[in-house]
PDB file of N, CA and C in Angstrom:
ATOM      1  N   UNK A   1       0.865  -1.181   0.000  1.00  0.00           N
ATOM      2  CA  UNK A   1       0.000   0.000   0.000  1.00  0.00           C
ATOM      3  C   UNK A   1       0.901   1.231   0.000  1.00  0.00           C
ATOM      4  N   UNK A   2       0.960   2.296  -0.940  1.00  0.00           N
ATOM      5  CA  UNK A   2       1.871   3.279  -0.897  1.00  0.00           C
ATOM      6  C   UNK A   2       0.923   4.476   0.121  1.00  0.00           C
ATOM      7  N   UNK A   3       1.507   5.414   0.262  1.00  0.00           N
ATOM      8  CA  UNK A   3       1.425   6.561   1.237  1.00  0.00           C
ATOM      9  C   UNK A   3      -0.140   6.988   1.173  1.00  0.00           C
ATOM     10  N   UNK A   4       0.085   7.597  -0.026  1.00  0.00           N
ATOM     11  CA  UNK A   4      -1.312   8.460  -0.363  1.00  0.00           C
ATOM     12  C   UNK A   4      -2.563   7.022  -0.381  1.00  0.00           C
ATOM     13  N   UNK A   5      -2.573   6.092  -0.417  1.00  0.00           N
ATOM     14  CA  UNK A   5      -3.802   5.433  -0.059  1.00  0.00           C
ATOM     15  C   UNK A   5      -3.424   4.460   1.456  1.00  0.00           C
ATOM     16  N   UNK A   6      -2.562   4.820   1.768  1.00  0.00           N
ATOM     17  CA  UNK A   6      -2.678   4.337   3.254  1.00  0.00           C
ATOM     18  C   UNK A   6      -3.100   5.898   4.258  1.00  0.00           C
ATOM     19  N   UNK A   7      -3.152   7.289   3.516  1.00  0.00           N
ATOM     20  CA  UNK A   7      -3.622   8.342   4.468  1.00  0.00           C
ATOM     21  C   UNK A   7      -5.119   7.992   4.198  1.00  0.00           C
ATOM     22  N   UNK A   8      -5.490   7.407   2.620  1.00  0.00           N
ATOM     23  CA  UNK A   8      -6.756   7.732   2.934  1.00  0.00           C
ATOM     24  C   UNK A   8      -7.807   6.701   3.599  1.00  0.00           C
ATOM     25  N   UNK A   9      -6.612   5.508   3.576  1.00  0.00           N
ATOM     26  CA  UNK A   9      -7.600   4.633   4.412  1.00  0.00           C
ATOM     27  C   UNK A   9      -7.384   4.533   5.912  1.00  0.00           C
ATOM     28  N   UNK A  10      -6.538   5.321   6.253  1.00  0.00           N
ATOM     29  CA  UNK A  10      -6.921   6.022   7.398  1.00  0.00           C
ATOM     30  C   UNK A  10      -7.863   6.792   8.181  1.00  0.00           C
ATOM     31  N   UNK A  11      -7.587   8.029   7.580  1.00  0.00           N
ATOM     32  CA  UNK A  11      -8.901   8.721   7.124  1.00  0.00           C
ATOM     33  C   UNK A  11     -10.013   8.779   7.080  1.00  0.00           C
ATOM     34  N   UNK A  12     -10.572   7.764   6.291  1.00  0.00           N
ATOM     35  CA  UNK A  12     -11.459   7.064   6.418  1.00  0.00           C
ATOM     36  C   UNK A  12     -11.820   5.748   7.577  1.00  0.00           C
ATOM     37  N   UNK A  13     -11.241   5.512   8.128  1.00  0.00           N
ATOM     38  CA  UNK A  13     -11.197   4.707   8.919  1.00  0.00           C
ATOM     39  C   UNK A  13     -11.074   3.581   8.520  1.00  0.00           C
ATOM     40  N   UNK A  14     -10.204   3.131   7.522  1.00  0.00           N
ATOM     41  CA  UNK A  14     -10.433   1.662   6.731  1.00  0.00           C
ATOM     42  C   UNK A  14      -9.520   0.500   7.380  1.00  0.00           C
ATOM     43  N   UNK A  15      -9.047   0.810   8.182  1.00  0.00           N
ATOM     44  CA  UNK A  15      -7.628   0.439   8.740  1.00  0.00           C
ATOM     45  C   UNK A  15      -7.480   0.527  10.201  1.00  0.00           C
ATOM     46  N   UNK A  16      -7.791  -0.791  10.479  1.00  0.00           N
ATOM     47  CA  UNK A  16      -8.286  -1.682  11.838  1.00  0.00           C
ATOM     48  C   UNK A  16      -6.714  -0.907  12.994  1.00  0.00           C
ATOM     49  N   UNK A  17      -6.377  -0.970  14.096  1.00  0.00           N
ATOM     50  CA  UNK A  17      -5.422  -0.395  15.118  1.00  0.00           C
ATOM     51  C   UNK A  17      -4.387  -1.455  15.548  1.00  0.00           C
ATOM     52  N   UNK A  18      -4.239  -2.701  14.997  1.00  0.00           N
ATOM     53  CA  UNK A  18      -4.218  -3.913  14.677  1.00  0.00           C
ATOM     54  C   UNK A  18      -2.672  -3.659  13.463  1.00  0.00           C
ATOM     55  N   UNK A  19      -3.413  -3.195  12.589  1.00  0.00           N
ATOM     56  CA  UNK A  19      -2.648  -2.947  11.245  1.00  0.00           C
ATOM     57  C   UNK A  19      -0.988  -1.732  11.699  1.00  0.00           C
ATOM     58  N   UNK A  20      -1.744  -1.181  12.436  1.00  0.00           N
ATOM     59  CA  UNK A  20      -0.955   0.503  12.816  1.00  0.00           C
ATOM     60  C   UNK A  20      -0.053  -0.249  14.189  1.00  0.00           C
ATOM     61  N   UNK A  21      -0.547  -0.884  14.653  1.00  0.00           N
ATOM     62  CA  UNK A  21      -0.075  -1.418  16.041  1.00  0.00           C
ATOM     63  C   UNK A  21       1.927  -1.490  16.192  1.00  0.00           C
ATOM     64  N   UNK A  22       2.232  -1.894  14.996  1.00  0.00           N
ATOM     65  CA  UNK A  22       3.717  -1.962  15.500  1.00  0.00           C
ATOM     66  C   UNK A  22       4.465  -1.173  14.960  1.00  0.00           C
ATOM     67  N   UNK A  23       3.933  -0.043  14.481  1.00  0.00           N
ATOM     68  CA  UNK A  23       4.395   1.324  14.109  1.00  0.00           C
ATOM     69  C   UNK A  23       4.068   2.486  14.370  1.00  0.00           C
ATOM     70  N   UNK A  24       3.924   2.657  16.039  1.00  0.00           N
ATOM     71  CA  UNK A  24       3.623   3.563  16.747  1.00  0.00           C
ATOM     72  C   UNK A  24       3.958   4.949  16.153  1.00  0.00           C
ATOM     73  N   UNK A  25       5.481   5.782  15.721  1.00  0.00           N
ATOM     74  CA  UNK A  25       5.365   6.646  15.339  1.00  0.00           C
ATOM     75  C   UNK A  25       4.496   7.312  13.734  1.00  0.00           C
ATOM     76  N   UNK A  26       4.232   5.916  12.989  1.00  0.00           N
ATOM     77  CA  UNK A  26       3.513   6.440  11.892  1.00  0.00           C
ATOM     78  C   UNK A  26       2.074   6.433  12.331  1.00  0.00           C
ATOM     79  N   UNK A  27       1.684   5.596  13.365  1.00  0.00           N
ATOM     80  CA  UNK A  27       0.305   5.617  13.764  1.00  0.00           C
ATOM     81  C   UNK A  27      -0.080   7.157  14.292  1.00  0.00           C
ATOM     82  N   UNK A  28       0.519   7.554  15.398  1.00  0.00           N
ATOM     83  CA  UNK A  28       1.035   9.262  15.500  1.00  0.00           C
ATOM     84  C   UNK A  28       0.525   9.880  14.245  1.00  0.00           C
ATOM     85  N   UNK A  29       1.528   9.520  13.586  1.00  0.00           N
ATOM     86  CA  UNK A  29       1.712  10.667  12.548  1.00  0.00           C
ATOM     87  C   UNK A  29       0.611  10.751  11.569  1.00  0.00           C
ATOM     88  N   UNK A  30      -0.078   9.703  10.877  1.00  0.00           N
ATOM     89  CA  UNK A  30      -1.258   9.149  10.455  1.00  0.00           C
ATOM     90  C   UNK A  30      -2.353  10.093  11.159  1.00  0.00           C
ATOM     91  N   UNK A  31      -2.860   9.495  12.666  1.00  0.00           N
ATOM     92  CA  UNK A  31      -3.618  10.183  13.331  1.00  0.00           C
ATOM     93  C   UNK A  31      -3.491  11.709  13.027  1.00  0.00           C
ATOM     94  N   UNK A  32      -2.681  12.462  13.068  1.00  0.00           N
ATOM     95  CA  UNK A  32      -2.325  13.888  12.934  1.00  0.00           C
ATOM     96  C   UNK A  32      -3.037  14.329  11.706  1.00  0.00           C
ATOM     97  N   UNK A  33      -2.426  13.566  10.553  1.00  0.00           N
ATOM     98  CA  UNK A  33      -3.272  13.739   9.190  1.00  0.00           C
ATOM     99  C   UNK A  33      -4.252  14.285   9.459  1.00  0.00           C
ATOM    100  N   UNK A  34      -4.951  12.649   9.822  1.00  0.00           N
ATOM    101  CA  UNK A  34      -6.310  12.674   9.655  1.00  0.00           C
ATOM    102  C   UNK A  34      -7.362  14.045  10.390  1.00  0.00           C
ATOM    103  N   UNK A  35      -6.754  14.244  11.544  1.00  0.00           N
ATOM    104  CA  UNK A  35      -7.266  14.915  12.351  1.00  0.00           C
ATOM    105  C   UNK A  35      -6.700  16.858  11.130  1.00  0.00           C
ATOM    106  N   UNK A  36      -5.937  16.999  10.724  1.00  0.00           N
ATOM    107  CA  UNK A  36      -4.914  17.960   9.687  1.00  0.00           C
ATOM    108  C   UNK A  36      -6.313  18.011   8.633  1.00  0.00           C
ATOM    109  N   UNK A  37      -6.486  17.179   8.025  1.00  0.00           N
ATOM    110  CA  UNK A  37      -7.250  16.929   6.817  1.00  0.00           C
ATOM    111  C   UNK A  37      -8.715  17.280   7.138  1.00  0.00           C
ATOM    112  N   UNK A  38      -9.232  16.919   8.228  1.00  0.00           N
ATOM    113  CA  UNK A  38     -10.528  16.921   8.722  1.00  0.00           C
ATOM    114  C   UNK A  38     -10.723  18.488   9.219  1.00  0.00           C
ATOM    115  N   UNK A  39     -10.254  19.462   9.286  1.00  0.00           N
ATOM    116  CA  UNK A  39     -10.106  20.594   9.735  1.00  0.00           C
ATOM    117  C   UNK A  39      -9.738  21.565   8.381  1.00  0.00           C
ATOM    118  N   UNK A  40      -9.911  20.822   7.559  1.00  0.00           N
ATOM    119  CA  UNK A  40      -9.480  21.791   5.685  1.00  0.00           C
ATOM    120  C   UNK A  40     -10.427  21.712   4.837  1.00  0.00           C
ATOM    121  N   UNK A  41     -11.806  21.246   5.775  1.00  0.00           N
ATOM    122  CA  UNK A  41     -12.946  21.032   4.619  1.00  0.00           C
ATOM    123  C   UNK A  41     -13.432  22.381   4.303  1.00  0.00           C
ATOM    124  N   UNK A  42     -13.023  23.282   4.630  1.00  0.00           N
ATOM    125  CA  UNK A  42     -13.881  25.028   4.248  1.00  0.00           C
ATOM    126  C   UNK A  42     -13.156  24.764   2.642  1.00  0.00           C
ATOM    127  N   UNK A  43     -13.863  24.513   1.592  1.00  0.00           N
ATOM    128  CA  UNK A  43     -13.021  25.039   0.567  1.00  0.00           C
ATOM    129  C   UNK A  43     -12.750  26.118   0.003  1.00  0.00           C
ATOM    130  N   UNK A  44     -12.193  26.432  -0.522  1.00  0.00           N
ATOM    131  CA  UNK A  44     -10.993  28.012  -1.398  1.00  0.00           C
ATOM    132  C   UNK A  44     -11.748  27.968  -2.480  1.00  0.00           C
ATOM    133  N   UNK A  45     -12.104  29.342  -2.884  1.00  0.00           N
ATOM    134  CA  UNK A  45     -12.732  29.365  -4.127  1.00  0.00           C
ATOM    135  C   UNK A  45     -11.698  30.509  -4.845  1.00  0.00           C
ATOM    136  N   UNK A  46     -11.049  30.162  -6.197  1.00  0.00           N
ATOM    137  CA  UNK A  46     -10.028  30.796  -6.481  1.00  0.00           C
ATOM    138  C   UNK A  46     -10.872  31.383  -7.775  1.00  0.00           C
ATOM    139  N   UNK A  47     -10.692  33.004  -8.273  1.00  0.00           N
ATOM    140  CA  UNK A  47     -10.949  34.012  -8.863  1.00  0.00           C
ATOM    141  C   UNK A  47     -10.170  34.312  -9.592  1.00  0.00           C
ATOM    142  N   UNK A  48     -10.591  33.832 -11.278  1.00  0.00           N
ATOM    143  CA  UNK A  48      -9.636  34.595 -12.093  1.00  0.00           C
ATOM    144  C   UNK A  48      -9.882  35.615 -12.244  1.00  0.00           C
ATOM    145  N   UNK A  49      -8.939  36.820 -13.011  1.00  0.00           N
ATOM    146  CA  UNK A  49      -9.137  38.225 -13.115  1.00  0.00           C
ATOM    147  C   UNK A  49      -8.640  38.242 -15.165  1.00  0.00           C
ATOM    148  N   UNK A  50      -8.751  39.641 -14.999  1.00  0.00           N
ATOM    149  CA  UNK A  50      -8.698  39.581 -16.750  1.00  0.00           C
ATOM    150  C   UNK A  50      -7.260  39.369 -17.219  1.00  0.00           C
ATOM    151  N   UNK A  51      -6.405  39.651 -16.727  1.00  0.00           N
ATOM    152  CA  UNK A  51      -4.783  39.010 -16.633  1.00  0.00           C
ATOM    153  C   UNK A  51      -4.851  37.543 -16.407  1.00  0.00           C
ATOM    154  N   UNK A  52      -5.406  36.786 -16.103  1.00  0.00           N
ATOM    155  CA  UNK A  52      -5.169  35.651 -16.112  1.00  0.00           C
ATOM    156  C   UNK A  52      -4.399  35.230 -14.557  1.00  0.00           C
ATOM    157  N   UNK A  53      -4.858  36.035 -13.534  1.00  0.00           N
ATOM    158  CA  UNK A  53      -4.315  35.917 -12.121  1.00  0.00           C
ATOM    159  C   UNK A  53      -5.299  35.628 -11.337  1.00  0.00           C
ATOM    160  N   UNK A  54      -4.843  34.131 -10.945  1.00  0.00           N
ATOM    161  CA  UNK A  54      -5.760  33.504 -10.105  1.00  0.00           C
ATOM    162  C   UNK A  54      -5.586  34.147  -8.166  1.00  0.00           C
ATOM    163  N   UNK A  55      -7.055  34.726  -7.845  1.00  0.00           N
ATOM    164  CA  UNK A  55      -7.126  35.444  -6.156  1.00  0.00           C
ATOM    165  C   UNK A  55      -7.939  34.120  -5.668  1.00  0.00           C
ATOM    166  N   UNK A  56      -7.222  33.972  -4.710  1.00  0.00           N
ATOM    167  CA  UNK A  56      -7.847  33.286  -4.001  1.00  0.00           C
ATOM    168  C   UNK A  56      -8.313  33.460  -2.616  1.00  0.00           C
ATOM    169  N   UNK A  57      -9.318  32.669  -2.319  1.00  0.00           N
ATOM    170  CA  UNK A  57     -10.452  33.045  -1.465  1.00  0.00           C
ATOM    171  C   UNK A  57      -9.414  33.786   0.002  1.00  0.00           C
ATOM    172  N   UNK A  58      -8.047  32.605   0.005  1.00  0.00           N
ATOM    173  CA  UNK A  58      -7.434  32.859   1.272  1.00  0.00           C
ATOM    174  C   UNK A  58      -6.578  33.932   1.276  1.00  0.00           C
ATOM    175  N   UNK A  59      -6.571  34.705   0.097  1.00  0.00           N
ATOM    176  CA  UNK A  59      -5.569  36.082   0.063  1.00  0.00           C
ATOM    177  C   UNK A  59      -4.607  35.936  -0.374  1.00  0.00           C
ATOM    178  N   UNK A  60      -4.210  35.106  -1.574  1.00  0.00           N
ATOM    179  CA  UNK A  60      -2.891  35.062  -2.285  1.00  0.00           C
ATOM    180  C   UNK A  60      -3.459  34.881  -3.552  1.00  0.00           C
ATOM    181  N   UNK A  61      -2.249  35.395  -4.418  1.00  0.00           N
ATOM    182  CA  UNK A  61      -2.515  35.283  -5.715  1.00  0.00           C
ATOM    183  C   UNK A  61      -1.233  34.201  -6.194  1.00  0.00           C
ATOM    184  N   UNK A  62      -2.201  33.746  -7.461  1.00  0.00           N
ATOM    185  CA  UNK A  62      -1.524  32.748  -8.278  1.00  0.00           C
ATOM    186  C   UNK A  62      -1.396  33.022  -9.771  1.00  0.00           C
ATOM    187  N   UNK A  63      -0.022  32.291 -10.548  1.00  0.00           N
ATOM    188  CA  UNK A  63      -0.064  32.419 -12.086  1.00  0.00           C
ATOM    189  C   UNK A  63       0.105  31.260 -12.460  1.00  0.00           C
ATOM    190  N   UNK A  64      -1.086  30.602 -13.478  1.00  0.00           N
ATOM    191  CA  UNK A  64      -0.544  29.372 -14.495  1.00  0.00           C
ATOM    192  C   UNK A  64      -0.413  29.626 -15.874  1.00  0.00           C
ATOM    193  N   UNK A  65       0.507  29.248 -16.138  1.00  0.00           N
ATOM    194  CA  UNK A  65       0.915  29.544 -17.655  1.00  0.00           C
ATOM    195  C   UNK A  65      -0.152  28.885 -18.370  1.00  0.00           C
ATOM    196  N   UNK A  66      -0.831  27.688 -18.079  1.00  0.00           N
ATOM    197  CA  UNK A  66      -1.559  27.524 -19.453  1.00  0.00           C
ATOM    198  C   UNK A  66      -2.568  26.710 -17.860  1.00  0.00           C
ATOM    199  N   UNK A  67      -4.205  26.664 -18.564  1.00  0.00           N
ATOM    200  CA  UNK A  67      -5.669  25.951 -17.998  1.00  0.00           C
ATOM    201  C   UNK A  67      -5.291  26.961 -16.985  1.00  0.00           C
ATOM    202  N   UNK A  68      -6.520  26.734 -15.952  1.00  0.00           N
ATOM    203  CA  UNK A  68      -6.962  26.912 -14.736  1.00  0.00           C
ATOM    204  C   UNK A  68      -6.415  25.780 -13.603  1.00  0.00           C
ATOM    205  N   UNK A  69      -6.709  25.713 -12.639  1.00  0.00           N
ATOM    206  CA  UNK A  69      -6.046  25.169 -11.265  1.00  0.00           C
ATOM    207  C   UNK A  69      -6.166  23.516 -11.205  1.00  0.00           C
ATOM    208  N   UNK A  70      -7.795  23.252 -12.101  1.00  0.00           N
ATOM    209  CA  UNK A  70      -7.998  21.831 -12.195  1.00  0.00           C
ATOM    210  C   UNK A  70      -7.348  21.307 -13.091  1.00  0.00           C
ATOM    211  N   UNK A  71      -7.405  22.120 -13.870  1.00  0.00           N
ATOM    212  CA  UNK A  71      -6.610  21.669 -15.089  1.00  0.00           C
ATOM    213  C   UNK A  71      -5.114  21.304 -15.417  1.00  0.00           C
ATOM    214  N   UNK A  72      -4.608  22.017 -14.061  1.00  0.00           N
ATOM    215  CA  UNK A  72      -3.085  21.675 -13.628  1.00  0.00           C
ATOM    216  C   UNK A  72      -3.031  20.806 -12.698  1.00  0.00           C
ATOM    217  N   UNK A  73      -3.849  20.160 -12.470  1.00  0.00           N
ATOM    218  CA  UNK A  73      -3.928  19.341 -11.387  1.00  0.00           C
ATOM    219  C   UNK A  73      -4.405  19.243  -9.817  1.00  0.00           C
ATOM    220  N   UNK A  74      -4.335  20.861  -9.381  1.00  0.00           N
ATOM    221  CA  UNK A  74      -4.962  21.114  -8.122  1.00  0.00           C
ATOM    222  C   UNK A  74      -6.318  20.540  -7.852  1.00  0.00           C
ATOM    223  N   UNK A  75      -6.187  19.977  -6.337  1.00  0.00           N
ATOM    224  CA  UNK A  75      -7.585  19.677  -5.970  1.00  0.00           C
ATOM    225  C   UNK A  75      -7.618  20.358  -4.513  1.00  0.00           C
ATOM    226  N   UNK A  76      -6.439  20.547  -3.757  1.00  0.00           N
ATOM    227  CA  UNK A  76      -6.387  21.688  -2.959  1.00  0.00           C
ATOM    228  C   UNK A  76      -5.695  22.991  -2.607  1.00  0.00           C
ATOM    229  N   UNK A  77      -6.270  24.217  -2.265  1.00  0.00           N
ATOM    230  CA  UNK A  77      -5.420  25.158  -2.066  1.00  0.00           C
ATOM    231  C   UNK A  77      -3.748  24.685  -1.626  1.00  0.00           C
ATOM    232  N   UNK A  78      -3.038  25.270  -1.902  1.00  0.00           N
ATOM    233  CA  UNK A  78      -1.584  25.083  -1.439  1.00  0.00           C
ATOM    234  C   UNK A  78      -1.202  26.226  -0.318  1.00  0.00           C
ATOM    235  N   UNK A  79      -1.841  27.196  -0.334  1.00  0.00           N
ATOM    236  CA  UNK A  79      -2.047  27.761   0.959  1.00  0.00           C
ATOM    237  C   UNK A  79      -2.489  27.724   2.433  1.00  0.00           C
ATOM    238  N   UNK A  80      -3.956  27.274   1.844  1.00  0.00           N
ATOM    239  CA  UNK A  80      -4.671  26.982   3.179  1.00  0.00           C
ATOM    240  C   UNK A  80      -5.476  25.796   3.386  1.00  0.00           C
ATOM    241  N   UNK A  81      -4.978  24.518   2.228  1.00  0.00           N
ATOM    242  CA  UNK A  81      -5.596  23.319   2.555  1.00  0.00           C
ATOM    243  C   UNK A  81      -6.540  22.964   2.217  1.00  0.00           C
ATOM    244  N   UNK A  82      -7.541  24.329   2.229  1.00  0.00           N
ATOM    245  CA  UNK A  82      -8.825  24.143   1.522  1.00  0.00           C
ATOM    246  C   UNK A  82      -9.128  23.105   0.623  1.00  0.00           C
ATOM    247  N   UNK A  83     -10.384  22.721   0.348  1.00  0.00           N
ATOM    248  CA  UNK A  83     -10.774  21.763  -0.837  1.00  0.00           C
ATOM    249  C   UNK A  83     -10.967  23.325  -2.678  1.00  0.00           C
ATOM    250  N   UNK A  84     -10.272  22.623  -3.453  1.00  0.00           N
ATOM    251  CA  UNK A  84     -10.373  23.940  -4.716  1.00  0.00           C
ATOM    252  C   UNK A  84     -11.440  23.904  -5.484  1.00  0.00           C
ATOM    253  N   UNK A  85     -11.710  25.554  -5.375  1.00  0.00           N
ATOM    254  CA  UNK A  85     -13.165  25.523  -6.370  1.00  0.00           C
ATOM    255  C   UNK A  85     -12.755  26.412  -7.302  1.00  0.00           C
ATOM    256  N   UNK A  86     -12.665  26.406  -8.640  1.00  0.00           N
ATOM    257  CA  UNK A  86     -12.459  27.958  -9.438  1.00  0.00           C
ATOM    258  C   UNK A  86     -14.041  28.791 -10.266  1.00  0.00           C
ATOM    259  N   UNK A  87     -13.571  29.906 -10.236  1.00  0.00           N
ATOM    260  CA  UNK A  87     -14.543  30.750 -11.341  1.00  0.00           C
ATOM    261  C   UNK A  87     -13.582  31.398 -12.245  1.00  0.00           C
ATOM    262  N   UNK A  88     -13.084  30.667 -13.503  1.00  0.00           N
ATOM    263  CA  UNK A  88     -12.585  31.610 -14.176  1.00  0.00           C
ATOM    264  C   UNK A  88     -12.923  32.738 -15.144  1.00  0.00           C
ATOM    265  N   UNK A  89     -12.164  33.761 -15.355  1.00  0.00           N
ATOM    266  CA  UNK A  89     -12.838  34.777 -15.803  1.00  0.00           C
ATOM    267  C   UNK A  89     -13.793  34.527 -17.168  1.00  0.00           C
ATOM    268  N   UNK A  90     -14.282  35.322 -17.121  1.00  0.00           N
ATOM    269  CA  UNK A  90     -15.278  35.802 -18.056  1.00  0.00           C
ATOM    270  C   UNK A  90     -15.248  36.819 -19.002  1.00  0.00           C
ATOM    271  N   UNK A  91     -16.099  37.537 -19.970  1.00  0.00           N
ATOM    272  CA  UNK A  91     -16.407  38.679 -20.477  1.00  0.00           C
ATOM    273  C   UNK A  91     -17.012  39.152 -19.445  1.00  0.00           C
ATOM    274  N   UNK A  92     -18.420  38.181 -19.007  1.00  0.00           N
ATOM    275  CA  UNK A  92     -19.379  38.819 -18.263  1.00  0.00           C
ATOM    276  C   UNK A  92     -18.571  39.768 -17.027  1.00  0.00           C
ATOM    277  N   UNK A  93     -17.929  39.666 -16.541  1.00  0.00           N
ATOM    278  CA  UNK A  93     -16.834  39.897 -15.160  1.00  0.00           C
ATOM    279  C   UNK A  93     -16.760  41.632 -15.962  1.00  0.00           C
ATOM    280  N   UNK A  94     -16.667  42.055 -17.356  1.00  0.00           N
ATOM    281  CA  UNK A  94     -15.509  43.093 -17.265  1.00  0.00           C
ATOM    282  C   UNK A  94     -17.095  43.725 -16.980  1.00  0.00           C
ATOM    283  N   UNK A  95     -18.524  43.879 -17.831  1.00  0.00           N
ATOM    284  CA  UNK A  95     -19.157  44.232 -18.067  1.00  0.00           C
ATOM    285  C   UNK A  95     -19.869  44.338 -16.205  1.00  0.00           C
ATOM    286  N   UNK A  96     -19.771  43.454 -15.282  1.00  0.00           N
ATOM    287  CA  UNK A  96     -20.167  43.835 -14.050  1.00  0.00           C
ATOM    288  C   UNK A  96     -19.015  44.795 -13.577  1.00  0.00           C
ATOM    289  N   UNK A  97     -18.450  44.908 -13.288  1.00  0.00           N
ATOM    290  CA  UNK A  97     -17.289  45.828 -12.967  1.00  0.00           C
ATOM    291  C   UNK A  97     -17.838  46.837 -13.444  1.00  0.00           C
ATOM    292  N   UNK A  98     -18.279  46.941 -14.723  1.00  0.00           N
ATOM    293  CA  UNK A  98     -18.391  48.932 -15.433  1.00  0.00           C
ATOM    294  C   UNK A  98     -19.476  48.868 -14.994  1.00  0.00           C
ATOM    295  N   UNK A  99     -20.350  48.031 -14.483  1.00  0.00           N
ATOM    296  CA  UNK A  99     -21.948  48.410 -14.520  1.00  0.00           C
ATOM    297  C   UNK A  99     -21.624  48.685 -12.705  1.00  0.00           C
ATOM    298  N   UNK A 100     -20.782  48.114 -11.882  1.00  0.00           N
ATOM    299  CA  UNK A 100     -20.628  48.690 -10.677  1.00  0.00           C
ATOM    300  C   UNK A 100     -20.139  50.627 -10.372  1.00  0.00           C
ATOM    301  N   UNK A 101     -19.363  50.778 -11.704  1.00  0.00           N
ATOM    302  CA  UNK A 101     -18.448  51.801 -11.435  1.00  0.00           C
ATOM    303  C   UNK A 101     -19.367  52.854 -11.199  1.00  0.00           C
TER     304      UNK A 101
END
């Protein structure tokens, strides 16, 4: 079982105390995850702008040279853990902006 599906069957609880039993410090460390992971469900909703600069919900900005965040692979903020949601820009976006001004 490699890493990333032994966090998530952790995680999930798939994985009896039995299994973890003679590896106390990864059992630790595991637990931490889980408890890490379970505390990052607010997800990030990241905002493109007409430059092509992704704002995100948690106050940083981002640049991808080519797609949007899913499209590069993100499924969570790298900031704040969050689960990733995008709205990328639009036309409609410039036309609310002037209709705010």
């Amino acid at each position: 079982m490699n890493l990333p599906d032994l966090i998530n069957a952790v995680f999930y609880r798939q994985i009896d105390k039995e299994t973890l039993a003679g590896n106390h410090a990864t059992a630790r460390l595991l637990h931490g995850l889980r408890e890490e992971i379970a505390t990052k469900t607010k997800p990030c909703n990241w905002r493109q702008d007409e430059d092509g600069v992704w704002d995100t919900e948690c106050n940083n900005l981002f640049i991808l040279n080519e797609g949007g965040p899913t499209f590069n692979g993100f499924k969570f903020c790298p900031y704040c853990g969050g689960s990733l949601t995008e709205t990328p820009y639009t036309e409609n976006d410039v036309q609310r902006t002037n209709e705010t001004k």
